[in-house]
C-alpha atoms as a PDB file:
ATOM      1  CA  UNK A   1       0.000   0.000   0.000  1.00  0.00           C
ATOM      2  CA  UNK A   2       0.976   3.574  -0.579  1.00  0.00           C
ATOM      3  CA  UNK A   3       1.268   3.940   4.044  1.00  0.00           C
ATOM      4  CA  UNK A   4       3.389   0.981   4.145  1.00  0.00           C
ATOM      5  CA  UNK A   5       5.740   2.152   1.050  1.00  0.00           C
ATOM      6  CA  UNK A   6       6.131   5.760   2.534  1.00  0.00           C
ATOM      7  CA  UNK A   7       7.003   3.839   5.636  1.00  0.00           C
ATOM      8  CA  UNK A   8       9.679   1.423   4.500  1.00  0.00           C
ATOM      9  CA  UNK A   9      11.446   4.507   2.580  1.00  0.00           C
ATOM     10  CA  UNK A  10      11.036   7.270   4.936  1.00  0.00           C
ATOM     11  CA  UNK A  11      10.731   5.133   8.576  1.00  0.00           C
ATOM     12  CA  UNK A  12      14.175   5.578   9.281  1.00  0.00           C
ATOM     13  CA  UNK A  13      15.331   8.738   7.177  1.00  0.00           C
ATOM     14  CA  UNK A  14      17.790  11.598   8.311  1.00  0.00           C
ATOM     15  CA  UNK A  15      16.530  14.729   9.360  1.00  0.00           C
ATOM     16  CA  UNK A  16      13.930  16.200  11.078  1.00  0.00           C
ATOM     17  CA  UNK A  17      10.780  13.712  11.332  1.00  0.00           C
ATOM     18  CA  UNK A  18       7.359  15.253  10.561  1.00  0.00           C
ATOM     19  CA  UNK A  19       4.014  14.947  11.812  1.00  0.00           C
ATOM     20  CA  UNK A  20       2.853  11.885   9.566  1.00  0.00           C
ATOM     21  CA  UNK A  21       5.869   9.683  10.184  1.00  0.00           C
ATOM     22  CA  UNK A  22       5.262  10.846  14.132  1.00  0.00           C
ATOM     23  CA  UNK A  23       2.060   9.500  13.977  1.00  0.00           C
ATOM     24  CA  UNK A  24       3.611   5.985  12.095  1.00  0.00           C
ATOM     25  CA  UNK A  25       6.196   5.997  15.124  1.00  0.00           C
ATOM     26  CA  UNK A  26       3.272   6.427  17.779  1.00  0.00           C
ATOM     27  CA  UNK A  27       1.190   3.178  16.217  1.00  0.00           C
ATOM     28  CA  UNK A  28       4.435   1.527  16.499  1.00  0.00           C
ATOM     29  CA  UNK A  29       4.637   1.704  20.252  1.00  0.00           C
ATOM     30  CA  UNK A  30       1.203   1.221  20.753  1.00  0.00           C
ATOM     31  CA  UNK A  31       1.026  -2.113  18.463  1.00  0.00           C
ATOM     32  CA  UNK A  32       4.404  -2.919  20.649  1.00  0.00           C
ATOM     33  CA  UNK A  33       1.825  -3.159  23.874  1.00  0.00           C
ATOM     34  CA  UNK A  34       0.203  -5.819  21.846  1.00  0.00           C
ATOM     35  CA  UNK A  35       3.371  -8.259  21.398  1.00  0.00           C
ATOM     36  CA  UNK A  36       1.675 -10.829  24.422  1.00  0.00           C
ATOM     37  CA  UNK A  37      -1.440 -10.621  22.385  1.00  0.00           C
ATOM     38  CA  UNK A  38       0.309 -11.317  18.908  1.00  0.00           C
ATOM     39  CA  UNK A  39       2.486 -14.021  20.484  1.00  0.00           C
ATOM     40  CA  UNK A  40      -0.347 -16.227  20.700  1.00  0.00           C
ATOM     41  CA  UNK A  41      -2.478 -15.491  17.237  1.00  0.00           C
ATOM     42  CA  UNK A  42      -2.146 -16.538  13.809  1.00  0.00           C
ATOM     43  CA  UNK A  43      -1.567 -13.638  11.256  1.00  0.00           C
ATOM     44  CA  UNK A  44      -5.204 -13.821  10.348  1.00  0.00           C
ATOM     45  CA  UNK A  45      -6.436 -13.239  13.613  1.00  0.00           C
ATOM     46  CA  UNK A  46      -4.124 -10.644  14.470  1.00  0.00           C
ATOM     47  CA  UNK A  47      -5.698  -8.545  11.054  1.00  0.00           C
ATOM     48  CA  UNK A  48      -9.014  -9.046  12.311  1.00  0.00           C
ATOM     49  CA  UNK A  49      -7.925  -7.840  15.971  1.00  0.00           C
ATOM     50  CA  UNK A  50      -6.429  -4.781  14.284  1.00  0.00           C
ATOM     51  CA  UNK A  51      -9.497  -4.168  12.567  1.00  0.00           C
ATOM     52  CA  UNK A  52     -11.478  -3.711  16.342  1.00  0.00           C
ATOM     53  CA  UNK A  53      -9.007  -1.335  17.035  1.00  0.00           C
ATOM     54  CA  UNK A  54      -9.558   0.777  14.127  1.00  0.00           C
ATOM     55  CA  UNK A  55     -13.200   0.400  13.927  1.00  0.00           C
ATOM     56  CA  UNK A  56     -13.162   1.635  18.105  1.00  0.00           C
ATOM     57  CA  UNK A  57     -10.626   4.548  17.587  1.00  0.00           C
ATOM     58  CA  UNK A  58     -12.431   6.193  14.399  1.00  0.00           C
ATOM     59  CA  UNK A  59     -16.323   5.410  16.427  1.00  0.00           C
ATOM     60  CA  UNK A  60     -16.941   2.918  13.996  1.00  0.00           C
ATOM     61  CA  UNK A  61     -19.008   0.889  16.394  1.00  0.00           C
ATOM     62  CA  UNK A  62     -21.738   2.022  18.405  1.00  0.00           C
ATOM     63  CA  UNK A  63     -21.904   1.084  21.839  1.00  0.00           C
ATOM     64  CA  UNK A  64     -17.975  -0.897  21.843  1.00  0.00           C
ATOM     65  CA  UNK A  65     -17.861  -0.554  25.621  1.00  0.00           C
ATOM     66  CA  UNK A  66     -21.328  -2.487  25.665  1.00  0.00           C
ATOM     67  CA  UNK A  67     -19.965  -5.094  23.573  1.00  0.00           C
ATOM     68  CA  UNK A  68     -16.621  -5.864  25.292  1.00  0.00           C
ATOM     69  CA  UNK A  69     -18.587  -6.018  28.778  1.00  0.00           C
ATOM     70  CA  UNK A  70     -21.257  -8.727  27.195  1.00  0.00           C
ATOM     71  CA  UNK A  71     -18.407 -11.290  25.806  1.00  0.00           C
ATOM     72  CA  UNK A  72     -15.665 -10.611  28.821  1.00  0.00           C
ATOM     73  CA  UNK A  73     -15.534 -13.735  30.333  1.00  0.00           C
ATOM     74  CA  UNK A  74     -15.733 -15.057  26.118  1.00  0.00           C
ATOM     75  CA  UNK A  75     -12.164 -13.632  25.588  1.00  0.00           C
ATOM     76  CA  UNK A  76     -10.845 -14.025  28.951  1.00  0.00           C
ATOM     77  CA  UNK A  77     -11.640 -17.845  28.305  1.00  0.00           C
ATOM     78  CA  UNK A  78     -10.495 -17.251  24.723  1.00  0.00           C
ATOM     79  CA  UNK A  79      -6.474 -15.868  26.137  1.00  0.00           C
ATOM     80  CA  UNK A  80      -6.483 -18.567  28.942  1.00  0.00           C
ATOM     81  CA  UNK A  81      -6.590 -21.312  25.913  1.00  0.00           C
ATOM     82  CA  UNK A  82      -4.691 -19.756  23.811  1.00  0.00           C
ATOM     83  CA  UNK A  83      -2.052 -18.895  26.081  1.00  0.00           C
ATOM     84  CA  UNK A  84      -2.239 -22.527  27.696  1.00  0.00           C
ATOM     85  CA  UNK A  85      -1.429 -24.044  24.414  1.00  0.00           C
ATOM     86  CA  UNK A  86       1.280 -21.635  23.866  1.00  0.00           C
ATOM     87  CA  UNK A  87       3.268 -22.448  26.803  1.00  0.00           C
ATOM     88  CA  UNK A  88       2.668 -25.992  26.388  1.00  0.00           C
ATOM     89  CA  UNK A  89       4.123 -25.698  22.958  1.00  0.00           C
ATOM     90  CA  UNK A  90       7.101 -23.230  23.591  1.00  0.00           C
ATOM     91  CA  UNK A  91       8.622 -25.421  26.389  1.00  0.00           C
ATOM     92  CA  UNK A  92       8.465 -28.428  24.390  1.00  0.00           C
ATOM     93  CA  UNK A  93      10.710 -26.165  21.746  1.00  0.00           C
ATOM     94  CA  UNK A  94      12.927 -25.224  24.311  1.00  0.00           C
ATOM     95  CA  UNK A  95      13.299 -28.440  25.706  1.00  0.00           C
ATOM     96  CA  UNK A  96      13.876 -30.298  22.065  1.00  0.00           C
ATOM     97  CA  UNK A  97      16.420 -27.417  21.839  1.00  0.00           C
ATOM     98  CA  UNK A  98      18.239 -27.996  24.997  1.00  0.00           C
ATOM     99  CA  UNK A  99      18.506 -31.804  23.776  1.00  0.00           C
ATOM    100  CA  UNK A 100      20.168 -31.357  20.550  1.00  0.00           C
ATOM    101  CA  UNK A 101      22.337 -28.514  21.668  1.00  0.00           C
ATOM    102  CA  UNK A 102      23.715 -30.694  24.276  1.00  0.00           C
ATOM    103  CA  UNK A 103      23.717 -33.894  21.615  1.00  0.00           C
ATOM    104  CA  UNK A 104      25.980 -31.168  19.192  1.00  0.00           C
ATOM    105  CA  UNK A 105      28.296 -29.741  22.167  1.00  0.00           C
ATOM    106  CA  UNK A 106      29.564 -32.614  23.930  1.00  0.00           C
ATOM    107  CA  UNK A 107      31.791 -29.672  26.122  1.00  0.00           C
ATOM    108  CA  UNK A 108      28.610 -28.446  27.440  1.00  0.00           C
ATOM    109  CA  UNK A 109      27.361 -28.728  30.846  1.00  0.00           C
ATOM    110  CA  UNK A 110      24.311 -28.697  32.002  1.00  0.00           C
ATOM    111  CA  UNK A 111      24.049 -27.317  35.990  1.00  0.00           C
ATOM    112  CA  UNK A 112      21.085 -28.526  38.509  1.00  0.00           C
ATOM    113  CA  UNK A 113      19.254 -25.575  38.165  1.00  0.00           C
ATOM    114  CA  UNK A 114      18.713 -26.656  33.964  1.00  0.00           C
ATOM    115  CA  UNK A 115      21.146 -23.382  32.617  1.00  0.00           C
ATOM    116  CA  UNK A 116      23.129 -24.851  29.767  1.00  0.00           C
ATOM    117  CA  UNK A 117      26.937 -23.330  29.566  1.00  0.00           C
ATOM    118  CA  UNK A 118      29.690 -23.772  26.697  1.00  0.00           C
ATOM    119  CA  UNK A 119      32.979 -21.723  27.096  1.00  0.00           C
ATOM    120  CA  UNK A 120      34.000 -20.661  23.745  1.00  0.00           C
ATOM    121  CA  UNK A 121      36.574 -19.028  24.995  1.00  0.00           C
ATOM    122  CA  UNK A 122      38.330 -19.023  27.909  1.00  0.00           C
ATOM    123  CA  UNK A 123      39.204 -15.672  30.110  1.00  0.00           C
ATOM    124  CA  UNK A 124      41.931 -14.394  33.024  1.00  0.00           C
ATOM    125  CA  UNK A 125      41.352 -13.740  36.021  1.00  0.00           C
ATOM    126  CA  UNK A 126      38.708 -14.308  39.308  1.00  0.00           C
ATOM    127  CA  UNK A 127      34.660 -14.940  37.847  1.00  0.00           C
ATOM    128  CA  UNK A 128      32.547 -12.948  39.076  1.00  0.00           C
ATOM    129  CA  UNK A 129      30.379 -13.323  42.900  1.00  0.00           C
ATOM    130  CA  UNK A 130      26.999 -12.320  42.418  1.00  0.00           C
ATOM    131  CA  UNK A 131      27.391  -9.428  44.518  1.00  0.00           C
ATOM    132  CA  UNK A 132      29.873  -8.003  41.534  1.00  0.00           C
ATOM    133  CA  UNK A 133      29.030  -5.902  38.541  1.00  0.00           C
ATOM    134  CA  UNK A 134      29.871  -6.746  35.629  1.00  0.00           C
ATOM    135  CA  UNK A 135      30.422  -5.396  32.347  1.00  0.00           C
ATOM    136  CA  UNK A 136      28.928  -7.836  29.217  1.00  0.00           C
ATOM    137  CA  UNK A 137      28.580  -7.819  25.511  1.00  0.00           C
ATOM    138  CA  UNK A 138      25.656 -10.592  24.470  1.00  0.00           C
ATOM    139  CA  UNK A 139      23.396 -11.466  21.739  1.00  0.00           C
ATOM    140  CA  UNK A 140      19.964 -13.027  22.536  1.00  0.00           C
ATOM    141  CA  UNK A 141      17.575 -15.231  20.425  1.00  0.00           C
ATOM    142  CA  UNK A 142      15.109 -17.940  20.771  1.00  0.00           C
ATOM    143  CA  UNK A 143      15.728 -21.385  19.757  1.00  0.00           C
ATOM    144  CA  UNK A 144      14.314 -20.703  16.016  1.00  0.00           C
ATOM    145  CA  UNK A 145      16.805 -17.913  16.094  1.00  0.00           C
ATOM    146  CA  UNK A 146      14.773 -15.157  16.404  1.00  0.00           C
ATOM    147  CA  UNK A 147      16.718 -12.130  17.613  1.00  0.00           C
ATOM    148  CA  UNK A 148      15.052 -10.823  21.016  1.00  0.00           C
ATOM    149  CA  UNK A 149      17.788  -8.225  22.552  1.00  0.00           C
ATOM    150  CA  UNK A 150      21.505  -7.845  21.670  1.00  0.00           C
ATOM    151  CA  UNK A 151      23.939  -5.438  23.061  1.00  0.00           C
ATOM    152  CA  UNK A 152      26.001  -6.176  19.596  1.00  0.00           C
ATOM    153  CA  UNK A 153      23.824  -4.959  17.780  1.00  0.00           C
ATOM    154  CA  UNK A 154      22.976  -1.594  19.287  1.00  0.00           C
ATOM    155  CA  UNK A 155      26.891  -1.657  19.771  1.00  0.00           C
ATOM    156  CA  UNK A 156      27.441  -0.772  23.077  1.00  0.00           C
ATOM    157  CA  UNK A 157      28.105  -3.197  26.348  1.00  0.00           C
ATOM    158  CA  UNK A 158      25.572  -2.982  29.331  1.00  0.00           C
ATOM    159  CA  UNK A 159      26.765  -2.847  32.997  1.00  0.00           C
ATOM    160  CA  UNK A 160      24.540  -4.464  35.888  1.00  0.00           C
ATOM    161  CA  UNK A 161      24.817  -6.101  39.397  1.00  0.00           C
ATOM    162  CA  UNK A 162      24.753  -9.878  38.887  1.00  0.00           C
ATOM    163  CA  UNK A 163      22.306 -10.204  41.085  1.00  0.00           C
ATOM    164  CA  UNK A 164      19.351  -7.913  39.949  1.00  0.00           C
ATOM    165  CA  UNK A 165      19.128 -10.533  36.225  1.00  0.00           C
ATOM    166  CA  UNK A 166      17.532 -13.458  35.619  1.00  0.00           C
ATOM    167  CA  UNK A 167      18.871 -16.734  37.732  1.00  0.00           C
ATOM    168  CA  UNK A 168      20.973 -18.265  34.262  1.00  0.00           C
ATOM    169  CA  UNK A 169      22.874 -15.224  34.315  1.00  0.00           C
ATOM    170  CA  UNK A 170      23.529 -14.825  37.831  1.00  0.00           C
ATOM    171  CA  UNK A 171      24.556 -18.708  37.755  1.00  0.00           C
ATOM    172  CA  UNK A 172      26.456 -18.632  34.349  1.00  0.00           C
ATOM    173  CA  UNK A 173      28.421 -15.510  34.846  1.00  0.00           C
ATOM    174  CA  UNK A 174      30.161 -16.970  37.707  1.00  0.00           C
ATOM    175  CA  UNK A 175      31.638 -19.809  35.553  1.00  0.00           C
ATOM    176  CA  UNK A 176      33.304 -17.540  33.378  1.00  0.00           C
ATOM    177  CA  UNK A 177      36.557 -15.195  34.034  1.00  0.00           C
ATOM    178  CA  UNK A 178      37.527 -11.590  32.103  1.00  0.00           C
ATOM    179  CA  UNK A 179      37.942 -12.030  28.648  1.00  0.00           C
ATOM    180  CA  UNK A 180      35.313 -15.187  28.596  1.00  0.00           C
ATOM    181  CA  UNK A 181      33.080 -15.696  25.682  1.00  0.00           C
ATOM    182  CA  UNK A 182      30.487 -18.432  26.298  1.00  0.00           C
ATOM    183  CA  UNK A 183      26.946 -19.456  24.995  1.00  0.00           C
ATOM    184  CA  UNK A 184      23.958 -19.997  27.836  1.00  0.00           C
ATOM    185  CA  UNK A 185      20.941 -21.608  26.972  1.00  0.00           C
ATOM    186  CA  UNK A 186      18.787 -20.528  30.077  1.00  0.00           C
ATOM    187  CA  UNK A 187      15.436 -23.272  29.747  1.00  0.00           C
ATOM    188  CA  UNK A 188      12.281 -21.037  31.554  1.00  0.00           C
ATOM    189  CA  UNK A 189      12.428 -21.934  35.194  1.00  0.00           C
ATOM    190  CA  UNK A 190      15.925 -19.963  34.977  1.00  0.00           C
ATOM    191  CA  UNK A 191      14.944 -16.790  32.651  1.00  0.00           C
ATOM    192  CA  UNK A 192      11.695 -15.419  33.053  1.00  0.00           C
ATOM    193  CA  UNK A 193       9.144 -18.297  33.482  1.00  0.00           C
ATOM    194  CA  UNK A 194       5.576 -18.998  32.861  1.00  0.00           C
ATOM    195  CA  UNK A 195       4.468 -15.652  32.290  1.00  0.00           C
ATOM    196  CA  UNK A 196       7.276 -13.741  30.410  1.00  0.00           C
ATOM    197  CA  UNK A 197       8.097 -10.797  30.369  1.00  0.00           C
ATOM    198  CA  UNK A 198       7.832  -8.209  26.743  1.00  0.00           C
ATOM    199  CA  UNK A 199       8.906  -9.477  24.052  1.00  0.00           C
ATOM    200  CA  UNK A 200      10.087 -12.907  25.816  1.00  0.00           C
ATOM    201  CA  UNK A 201       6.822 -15.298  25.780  1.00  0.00           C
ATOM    202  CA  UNK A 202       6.218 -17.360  28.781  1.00  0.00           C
ATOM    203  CA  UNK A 203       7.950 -20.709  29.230  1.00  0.00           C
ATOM    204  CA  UNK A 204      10.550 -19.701  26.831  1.00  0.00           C
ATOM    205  CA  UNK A 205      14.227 -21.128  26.328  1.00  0.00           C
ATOM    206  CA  UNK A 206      16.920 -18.365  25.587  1.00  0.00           C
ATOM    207  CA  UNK A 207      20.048 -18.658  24.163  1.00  0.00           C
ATOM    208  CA  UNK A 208      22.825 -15.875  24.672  1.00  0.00           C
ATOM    209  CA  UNK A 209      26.285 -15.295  23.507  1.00  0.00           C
ATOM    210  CA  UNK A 210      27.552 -13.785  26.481  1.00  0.00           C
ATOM    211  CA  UNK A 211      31.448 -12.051  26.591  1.00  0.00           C
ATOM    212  CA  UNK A 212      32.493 -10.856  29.851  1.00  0.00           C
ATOM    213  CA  UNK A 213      34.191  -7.900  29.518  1.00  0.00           C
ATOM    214  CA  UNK A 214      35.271  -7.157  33.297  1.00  0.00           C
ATOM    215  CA  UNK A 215      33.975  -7.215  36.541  1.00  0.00           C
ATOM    216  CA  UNK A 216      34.060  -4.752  39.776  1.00  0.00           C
ATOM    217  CA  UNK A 217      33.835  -5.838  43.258  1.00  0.00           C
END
């Protein structure tokens, strides 16, 4: 369509943005406080979702408050299956994952907790305590190899306490010393469980290129 081809070209153009691809940007973020919704919907469905948005912000339905109180309990049922059958189906993906990962990396070890580490590389110095901060490059995706967050690729390293992440980095971390690159495959139960969290769907397995960069006591 002419909105999407304006948006493709001009989306991420130099120079001062005007009010139209403003607008584009705002729909962005708003569709981004859909991502649990999309997660869980085929394409189809998510057009005709999209189209009860637009028909409710241009008034194109009388009485749309009515309507959503008379079939709450419909589509609170509807997201309880839906999500059920996600979860169900996203730790069986992680899990297969896990399995062949381990099957391909025979210098992988696999911790109590579930966290999956391989050193690629090995570092100098004392690991971390998870009372240190340290400094990390990393690159996240999902076992299909979706990208979900990457320091790489925004270019610059992030700094944090090792104890304010998720449990797989707090555990992995502290197996690796300065200079370390490794890969963690963090199942669920040690990243952000049942319910996710943004873009990160609940039950999921994540995968991250981690490269410790240094650490302060």
């Amino acid at each position: 369509s002419t909105q999407s081809t304006w948006a493709s070209k001009r989306l991420f153009s130099t120079g001062p943005a005007d009010d139209n691809k403003l607008f584009y940007v705002l729909g962005l973020g708003i569709a981004r406080q859909m991502s649990s919704i999309k997660r869980l919907v085929t394409p189809e469905q998510m057009v005709t979702i999209m189209k009860g948005v637009e028909d409710s912000a241009l008034d194109k339905i009388e009485d749309a408050d009515g309507q959503c109180a008379a079939h709450a309990l419909e589509v609170n049922a509807l997201i309880e299956r839906l999500s059920s059958g996600a979860l169900v189906t996203t730790k069986a993906a992680g899990a297969a994952f896990v399995e062949k990962f381990l099957r391909e990396n025979p210098t992988a070890k696999q911790t109590e907790s579930g966290l999956v580490i391989l050193i690629t590389k090995t570092g100098e110095g004392e690991a971390p305590a998870a009372t240190d901060t340290v400094l990390v490059h990393y690159h996240g995706t999902f076992p299909d190899g979706q990208v979900f967050d990457s320091s790489k690729m925004r270019g610059e390293p992030i700094s944090f306490p090792l104890n304010q992440v998720i449990k797989g980095w707090t555990e992995g971390l502290q197996h690796m010393q300065p200079g370390a690159h490794a890969t963690l495959v963090a199942p669920s139960d040690v990243a952000y469980g049942d319910n996710g969290q943004g873009p990160i769907p609940g039950g999921a397995t994540l995968i991250f290129e981690v490269e410790l960069l240094d650490v302060k006591k």
